[in-house]
C-alpha atoms as a PDB file:
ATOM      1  CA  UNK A   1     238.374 171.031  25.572  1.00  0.00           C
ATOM      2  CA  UNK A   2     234.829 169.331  24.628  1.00  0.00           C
ATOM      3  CA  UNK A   3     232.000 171.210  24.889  1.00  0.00           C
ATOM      4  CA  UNK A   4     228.522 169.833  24.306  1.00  0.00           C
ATOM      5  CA  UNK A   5     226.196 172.954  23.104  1.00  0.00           C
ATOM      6  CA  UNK A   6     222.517 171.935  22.927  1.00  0.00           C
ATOM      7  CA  UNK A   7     223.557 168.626  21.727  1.00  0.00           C
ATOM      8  CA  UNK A   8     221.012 166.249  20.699  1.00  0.00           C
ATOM      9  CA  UNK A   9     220.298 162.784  18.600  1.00  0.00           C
ATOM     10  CA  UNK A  10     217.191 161.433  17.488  1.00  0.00           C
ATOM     11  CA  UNK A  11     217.689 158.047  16.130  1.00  0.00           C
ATOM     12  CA  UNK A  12     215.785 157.211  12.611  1.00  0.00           C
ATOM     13  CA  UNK A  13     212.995 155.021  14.756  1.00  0.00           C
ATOM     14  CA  UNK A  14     212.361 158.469  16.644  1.00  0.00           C
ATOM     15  CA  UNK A  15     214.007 157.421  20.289  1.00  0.00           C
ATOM     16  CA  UNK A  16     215.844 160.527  21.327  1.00  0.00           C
ATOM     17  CA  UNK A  17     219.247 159.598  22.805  1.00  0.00           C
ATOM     18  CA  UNK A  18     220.363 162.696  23.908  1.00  0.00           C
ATOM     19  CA  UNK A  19     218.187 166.096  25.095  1.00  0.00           C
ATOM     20  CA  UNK A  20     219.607 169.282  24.689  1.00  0.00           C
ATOM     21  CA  UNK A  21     223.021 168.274  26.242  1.00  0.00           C
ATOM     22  CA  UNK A  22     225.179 170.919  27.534  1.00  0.00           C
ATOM     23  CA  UNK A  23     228.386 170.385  28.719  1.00  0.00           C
ATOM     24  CA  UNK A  24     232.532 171.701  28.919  1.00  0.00           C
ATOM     25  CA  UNK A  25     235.082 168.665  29.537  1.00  0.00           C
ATOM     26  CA  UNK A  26     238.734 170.903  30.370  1.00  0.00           C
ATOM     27  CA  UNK A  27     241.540 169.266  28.949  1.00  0.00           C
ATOM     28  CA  UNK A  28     242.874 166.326  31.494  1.00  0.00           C
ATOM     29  CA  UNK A  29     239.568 165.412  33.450  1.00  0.00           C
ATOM     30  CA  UNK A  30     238.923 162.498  34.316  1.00  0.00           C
ATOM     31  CA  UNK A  31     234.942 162.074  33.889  1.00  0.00           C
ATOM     32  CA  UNK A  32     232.593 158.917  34.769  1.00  0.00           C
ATOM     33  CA  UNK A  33     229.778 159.147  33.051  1.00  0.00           C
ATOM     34  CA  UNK A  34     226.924 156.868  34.902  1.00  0.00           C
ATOM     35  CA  UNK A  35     223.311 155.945  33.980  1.00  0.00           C
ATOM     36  CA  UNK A  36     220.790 153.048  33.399  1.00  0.00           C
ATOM     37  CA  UNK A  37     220.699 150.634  30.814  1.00  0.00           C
ATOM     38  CA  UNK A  38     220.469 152.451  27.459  1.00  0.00           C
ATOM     39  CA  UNK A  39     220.308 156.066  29.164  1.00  0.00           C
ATOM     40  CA  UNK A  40     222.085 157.145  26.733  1.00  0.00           C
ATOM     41  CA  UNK A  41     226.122 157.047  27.949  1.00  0.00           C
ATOM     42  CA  UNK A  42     227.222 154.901  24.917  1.00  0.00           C
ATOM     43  CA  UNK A  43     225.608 158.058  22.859  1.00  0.00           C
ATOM     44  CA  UNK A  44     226.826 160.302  24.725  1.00  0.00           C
ATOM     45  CA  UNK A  45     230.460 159.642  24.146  1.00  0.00           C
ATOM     46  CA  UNK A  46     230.292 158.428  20.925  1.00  0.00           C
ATOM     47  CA  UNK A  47     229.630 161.451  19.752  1.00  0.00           C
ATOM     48  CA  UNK A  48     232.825 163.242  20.386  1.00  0.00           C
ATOM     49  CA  UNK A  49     234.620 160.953  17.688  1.00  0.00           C
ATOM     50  CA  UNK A  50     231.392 161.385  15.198  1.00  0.00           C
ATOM     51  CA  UNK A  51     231.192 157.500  15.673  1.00  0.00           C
ATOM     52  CA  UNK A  52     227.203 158.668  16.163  1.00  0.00           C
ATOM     53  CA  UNK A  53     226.009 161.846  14.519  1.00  0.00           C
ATOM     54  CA  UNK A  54     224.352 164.629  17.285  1.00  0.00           C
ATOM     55  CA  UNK A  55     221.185 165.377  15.030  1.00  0.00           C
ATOM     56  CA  UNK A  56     220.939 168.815  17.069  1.00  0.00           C
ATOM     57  CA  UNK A  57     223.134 171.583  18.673  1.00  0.00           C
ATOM     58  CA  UNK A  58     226.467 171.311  18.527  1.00  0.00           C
ATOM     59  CA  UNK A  59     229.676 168.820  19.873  1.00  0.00           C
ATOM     60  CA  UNK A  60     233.105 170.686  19.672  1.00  0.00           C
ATOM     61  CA  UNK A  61     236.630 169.404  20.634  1.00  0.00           C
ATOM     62  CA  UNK A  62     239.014 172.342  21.001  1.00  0.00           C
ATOM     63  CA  UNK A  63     236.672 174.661  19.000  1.00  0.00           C
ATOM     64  CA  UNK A  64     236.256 172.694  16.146  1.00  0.00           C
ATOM     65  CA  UNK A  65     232.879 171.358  14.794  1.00  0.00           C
ATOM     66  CA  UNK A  66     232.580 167.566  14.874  1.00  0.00           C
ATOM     67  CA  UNK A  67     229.629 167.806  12.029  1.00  0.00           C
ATOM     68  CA  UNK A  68     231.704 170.065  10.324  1.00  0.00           C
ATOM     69  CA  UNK A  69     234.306 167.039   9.394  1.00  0.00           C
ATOM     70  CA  UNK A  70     234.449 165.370   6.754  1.00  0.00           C
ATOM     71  CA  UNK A  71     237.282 162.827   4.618  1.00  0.00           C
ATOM     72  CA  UNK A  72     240.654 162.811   5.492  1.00  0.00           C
ATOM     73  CA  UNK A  73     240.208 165.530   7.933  1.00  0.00           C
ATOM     74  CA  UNK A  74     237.399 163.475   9.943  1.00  0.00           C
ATOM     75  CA  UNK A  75     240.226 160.667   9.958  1.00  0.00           C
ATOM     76  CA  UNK A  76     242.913 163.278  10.618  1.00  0.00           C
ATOM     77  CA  UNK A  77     240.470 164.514  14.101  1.00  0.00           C
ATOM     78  CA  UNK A  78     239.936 160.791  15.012  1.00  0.00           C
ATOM     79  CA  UNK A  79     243.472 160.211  15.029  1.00  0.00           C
ATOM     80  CA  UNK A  80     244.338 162.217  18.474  1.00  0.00           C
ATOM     81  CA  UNK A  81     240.904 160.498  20.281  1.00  0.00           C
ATOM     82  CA  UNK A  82     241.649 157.273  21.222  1.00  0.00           C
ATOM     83  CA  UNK A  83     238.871 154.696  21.592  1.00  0.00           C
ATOM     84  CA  UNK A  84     238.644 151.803  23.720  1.00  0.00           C
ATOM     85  CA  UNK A  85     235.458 148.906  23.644  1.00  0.00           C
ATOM     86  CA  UNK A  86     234.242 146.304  26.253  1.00  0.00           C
ATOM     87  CA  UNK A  87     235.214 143.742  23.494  1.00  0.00           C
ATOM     88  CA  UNK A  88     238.559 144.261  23.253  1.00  0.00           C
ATOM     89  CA  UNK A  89     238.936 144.449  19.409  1.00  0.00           C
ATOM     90  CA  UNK A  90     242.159 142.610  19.350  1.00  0.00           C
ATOM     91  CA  UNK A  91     243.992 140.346  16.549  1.00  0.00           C
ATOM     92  CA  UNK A  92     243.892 137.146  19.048  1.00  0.00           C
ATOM     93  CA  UNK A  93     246.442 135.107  17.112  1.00  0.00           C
ATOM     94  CA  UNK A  94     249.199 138.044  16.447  1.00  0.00           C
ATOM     95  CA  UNK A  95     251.503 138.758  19.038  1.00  0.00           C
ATOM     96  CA  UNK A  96     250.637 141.784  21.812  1.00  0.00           C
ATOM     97  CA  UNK A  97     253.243 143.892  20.366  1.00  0.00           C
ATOM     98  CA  UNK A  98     251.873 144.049  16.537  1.00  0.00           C
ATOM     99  CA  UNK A  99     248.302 144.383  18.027  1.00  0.00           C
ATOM    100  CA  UNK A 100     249.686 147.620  19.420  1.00  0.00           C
ATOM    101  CA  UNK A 101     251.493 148.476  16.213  1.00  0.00           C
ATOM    102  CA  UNK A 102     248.463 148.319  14.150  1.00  0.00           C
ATOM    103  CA  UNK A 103     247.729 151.976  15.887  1.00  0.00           C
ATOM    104  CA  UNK A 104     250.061 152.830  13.290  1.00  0.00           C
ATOM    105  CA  UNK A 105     248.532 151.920  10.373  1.00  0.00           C
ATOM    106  CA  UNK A 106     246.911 155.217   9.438  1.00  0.00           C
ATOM    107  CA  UNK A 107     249.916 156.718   9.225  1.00  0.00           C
ATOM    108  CA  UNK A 108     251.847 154.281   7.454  1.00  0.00           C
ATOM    109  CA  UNK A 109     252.240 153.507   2.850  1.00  0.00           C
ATOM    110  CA  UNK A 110     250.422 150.944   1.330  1.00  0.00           C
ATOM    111  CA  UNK A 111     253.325 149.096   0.974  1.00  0.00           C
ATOM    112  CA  UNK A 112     254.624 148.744   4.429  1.00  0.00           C
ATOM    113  CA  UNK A 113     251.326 148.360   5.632  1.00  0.00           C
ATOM    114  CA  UNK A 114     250.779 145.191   3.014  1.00  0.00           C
ATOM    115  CA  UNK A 115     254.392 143.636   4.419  1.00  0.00           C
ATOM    116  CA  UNK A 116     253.743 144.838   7.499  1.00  0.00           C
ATOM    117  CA  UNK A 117     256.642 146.353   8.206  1.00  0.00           C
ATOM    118  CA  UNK A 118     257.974 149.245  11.048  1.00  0.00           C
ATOM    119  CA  UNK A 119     260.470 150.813  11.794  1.00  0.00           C
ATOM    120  CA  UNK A 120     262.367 150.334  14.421  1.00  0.00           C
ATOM    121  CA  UNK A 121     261.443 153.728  16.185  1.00  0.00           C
ATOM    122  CA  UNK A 122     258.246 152.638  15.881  1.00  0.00           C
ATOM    123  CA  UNK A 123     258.681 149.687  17.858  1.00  0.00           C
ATOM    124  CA  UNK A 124     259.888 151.273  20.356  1.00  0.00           C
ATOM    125  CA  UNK A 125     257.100 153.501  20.427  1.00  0.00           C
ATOM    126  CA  UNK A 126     254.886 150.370  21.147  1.00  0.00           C
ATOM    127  CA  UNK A 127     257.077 148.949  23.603  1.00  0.00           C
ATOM    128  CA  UNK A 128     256.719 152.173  25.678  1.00  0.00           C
ATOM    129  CA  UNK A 129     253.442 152.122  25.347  1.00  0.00           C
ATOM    130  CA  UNK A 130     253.007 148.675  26.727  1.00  0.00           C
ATOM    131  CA  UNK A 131     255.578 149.489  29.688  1.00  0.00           C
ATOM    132  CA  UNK A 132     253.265 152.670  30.484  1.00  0.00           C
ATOM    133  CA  UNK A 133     250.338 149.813  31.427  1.00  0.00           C
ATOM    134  CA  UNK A 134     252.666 147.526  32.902  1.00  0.00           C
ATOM    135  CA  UNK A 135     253.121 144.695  30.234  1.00  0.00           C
ATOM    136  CA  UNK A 136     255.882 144.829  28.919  1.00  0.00           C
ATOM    137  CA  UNK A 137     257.170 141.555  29.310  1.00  0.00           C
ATOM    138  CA  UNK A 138     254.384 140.221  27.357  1.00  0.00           C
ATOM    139  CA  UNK A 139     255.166 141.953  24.091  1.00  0.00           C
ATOM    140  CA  UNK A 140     255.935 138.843  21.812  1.00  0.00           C
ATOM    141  CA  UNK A 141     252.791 136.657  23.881  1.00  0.00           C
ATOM    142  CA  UNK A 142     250.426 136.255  21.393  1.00  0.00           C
ATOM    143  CA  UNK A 143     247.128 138.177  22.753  1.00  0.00           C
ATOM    144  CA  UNK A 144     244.542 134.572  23.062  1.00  0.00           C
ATOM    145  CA  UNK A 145     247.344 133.452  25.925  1.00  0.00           C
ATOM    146  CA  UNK A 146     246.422 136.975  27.795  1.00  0.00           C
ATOM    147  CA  UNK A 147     243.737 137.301  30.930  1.00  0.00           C
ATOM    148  CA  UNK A 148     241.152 139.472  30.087  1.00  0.00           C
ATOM    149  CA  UNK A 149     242.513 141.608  32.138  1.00  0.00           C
ATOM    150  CA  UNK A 150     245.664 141.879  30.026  1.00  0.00           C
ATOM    151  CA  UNK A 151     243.563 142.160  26.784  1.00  0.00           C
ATOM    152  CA  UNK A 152     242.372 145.259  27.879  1.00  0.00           C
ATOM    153  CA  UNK A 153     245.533 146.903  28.877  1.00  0.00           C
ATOM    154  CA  UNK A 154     247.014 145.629  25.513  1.00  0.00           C
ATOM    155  CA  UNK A 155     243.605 147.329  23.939  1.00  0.00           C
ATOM    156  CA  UNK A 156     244.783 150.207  26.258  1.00  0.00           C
ATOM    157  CA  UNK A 157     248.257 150.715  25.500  1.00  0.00           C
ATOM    158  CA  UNK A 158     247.027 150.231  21.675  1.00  0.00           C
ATOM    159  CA  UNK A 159     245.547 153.303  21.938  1.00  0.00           C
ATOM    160  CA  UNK A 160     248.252 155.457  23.901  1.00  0.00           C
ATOM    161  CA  UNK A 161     250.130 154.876  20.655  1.00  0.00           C
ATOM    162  CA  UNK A 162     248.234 157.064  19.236  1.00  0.00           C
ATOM    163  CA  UNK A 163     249.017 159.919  21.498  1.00  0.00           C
ATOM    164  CA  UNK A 164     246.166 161.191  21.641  1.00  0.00           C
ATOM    165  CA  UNK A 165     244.794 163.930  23.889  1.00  0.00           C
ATOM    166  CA  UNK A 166     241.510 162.076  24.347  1.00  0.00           C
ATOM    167  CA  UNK A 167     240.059 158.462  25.447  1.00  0.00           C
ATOM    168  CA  UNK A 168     237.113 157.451  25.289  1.00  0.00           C
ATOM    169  CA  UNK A 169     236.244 154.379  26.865  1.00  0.00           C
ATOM    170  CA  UNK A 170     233.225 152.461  26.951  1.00  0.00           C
ATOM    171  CA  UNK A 171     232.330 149.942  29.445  1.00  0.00           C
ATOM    172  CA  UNK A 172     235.789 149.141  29.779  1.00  0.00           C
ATOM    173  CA  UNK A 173     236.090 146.885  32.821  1.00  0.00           C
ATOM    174  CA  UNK A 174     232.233 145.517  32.404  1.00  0.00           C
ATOM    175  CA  UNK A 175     233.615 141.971  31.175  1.00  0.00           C
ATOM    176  CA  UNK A 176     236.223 141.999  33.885  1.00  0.00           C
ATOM    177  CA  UNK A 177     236.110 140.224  37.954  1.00  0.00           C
ATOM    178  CA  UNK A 178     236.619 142.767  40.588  1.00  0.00           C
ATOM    179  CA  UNK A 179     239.968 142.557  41.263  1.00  0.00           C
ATOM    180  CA  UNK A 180     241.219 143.040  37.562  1.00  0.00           C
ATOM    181  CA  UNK A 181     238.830 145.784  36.940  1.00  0.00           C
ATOM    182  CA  UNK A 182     240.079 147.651  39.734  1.00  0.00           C
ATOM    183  CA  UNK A 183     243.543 147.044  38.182  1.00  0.00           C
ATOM    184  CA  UNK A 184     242.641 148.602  35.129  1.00  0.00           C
ATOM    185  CA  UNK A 185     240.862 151.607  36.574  1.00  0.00           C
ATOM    186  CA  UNK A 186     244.382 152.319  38.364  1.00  0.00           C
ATOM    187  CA  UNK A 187     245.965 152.283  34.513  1.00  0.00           C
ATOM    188  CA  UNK A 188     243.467 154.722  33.591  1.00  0.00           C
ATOM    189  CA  UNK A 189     243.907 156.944  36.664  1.00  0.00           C
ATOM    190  CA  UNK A 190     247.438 157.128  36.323  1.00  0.00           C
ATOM    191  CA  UNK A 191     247.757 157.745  32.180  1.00  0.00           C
ATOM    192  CA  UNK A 192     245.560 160.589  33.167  1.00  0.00           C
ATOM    193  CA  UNK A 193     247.532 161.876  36.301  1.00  0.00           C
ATOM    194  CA  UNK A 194     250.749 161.227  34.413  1.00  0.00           C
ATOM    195  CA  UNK A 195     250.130 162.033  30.705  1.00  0.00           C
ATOM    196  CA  UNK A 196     247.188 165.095  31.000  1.00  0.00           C
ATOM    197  CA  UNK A 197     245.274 162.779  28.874  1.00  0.00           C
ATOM    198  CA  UNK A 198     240.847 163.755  28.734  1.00  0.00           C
ATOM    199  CA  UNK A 199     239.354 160.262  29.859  1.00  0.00           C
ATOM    200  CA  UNK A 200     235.918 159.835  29.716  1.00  0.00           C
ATOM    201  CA  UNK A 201     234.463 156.807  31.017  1.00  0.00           C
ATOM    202  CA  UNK A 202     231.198 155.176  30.254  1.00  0.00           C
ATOM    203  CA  UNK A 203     230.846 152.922  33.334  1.00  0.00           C
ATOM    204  CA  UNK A 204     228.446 150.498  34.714  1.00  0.00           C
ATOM    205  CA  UNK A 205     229.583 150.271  37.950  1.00  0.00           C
ATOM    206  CA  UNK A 206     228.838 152.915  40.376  1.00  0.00           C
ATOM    207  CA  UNK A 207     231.572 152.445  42.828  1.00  0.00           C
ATOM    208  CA  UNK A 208     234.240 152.166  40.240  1.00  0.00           C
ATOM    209  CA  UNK A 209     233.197 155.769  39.158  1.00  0.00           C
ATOM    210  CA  UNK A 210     233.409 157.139  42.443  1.00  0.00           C
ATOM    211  CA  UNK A 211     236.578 155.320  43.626  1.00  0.00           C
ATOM    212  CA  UNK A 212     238.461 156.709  40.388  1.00  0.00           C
ATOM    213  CA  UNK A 213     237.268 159.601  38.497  1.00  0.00           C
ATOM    214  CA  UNK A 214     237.182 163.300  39.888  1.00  0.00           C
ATOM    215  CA  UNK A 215     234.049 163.893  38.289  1.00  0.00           C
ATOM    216  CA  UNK A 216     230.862 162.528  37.575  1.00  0.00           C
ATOM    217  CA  UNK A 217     227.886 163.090  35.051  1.00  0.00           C
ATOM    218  CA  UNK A 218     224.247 160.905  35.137  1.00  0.00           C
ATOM    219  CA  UNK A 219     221.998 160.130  32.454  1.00  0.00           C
ATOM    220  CA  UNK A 220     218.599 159.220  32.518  1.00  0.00           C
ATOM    221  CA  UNK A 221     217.207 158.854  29.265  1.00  0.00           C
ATOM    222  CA  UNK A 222     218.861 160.731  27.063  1.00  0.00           C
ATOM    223  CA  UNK A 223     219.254 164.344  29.688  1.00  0.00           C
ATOM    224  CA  UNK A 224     222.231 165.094  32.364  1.00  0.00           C
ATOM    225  CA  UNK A 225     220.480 165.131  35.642  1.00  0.00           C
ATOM    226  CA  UNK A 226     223.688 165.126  37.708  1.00  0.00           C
ATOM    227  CA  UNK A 227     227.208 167.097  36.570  1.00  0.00           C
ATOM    228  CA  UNK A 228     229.655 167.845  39.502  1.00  0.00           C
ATOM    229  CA  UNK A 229     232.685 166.441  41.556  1.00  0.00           C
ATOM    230  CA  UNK A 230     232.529 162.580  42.886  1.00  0.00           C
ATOM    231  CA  UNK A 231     232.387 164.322  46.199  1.00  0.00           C
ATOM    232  CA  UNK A 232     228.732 165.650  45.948  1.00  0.00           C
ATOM    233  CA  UNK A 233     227.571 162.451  45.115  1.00  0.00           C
ATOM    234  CA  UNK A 234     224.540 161.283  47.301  1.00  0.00           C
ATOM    235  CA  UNK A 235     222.365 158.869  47.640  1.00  0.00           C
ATOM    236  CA  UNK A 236     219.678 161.351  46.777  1.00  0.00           C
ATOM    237  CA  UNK A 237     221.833 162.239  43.350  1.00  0.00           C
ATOM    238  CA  UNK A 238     222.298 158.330  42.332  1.00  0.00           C
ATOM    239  CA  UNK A 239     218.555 157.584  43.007  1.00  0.00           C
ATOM    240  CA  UNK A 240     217.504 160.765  40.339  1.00  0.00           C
ATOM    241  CA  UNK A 241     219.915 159.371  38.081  1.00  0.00           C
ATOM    242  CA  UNK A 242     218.761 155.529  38.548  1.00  0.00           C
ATOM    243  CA  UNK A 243     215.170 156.407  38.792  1.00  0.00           C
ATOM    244  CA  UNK A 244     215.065 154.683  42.151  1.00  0.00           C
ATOM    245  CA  UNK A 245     216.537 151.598  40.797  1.00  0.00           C
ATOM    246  CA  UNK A 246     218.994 149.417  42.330  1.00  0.00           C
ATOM    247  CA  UNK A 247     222.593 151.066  42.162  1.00  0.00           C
ATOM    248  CA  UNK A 248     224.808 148.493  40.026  1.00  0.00           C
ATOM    249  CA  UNK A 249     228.052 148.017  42.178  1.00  0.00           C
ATOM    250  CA  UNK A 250     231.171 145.446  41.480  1.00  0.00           C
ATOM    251  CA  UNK A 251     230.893 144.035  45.237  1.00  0.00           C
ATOM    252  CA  UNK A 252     226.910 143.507  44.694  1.00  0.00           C
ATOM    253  CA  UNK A 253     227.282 141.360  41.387  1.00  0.00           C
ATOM    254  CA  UNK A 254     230.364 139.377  42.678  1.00  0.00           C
ATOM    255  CA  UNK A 255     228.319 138.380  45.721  1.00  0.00           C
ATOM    256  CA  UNK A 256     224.555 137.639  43.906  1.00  0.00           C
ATOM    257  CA  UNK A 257     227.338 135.949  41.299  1.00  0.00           C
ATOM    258  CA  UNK A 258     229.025 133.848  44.300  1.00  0.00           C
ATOM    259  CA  UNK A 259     225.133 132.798  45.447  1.00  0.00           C
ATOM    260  CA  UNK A 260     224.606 131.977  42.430  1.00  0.00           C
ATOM    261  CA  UNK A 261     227.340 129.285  41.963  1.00  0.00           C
ATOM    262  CA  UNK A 262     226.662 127.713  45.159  1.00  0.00           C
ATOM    263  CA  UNK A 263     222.811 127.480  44.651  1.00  0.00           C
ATOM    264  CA  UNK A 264     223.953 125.746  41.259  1.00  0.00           C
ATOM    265  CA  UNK A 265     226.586 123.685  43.022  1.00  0.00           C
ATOM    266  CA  UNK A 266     224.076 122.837  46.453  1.00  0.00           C
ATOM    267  CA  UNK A 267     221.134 121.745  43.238  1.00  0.00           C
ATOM    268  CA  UNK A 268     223.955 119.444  41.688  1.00  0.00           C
ATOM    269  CA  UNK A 269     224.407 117.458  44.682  1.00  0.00           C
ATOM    270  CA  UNK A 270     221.141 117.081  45.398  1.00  0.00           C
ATOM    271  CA  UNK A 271     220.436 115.237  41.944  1.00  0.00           C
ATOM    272  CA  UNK A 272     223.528 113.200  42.353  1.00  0.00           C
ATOM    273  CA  UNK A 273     222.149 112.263  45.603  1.00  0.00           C
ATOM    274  CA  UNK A 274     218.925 111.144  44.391  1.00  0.00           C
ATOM    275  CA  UNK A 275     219.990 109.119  41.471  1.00  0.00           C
ATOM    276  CA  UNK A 276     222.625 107.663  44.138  1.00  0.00           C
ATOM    277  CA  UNK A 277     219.882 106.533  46.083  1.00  0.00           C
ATOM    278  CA  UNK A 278     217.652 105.553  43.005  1.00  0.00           C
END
């Protein structure tokens, strides 16, 4: 369980990231967390795994103190939450299968680590975890002849080698088209169906939140102004959390992206037309 108890962070330039943040994540939800532009999601999240500091109140996972961590028992806490980037954070010229090895690391001598070398139950380990996200047959690819899309799950399935009770993911599917992103939503949905595994979700895209999480929480600068079920979520609800603003969605960007192209295309003709008649 996570629970944020008057949680706050006030970054050294005096912008306040979070606002007395309170909050209880049961163990296997699956949580979007949605918001503007530096609202404060990235903060938010990060500060489960002490990858930011809260600078007020309290973040605990399972009853234990975040600030309270220090050393090898920090690195000990961070093993068991899994993190996972838009940037994908991978080794592009090794193969997908040591990429997902390198989860291992932590664990592992000097000396093996040096040589790298694994046992074989530890390969195995990695080959599950790749079959669990449904790319398995790419193990000995090396990761720069992947699709983005494959990058990610490798990224993914990186991380379930960890077996960890949380993942935290953020912006996940932001660098990804529609289709693909929707692919690896379903990897998260199911890894959390199948394995009881805490996701939270940092998410630009509105509809991806509601078509795939069970619960959402909004952020507008730096304080929760929405926490419930993807259910209750309103028009009303996104425009308090978006201040009004436009509501990013995957379909809207792919079609203002499509426009784009062809208003870039239609302008390339037209000079080629000219200087054909110059």
């Amino acid at each position: 369980m996570i629970e944020f108890v008057h949680a706050g962070k006030t970054y050294p330039n005096g912008v306040q990231g979070l606002k007395d943040v309170n909050l209880t994540i049961e163990q296997g939800e699956f949580v979007a967390i949605i918001g503007l532009s530096g609202a404060g999601k990235s903060t938010l999240i990060r500060t489960i795994n002490r990858m930011i500091d809260a600078t007020a109140g309290k973040v605990l996972v399972d009853g234990v103190d975040v600030m309270s961590l220090h050393g090898k028992a920090l690195r000990r806490f961070r093993r068991h939450i899994g993190m996972i980037f838009q940037s994908f954070n991978l080794v592009t010229r090794s193969t997908v299968i040591k990429n997902v090895l390198t989860s291992m690391v932590p664990d592992m001598s000097f000396f093996r680590v040096l040589f790298g070398i694994f046992s074989r139950q530890q390969e195995m380990a990695a080959l599950a975890a790749l079959d669990k996200v449904g790319i398995l047959d790419k193990a000995y690819t090396r990761c720069d002849q992947l699709s983005g899309g494959q990058q990610q799950r490798v990224a993914l399935a990186r991380t379930l080698n960890q077996n960890p009770s949380i993942i935290l993911a953020d912006e996940p599917v932001a660098a990804l088209d529609p289709v693909t992103a929707n692919q690896v939503m379903s990897d998260f949905r199911r890894i959390n169906q199948e394995m009881n595994i805490t996701i939270l979700i940092n998410i630009h895209h509105v509809d991806l939140a509601l078509d795939f999480a069970d619960r959402v929480i909004g952020i507008r600068a730096g304080e929760i102004v929405y926490d419930g079920p993807v259910g209750s979520v309103t028009q009303e609800v996104l425009d308090s959390i978006y201040n009004g603003a436009p509501v990013p969605k995957v379909a809207d960007e792919q079609t203002a992206k499509a426009a784009a192209e062809i208003a870039a295309l239609k302008a390339s003709l037209n000079t080629s037309a000219k200087e054909a008649q110059g």
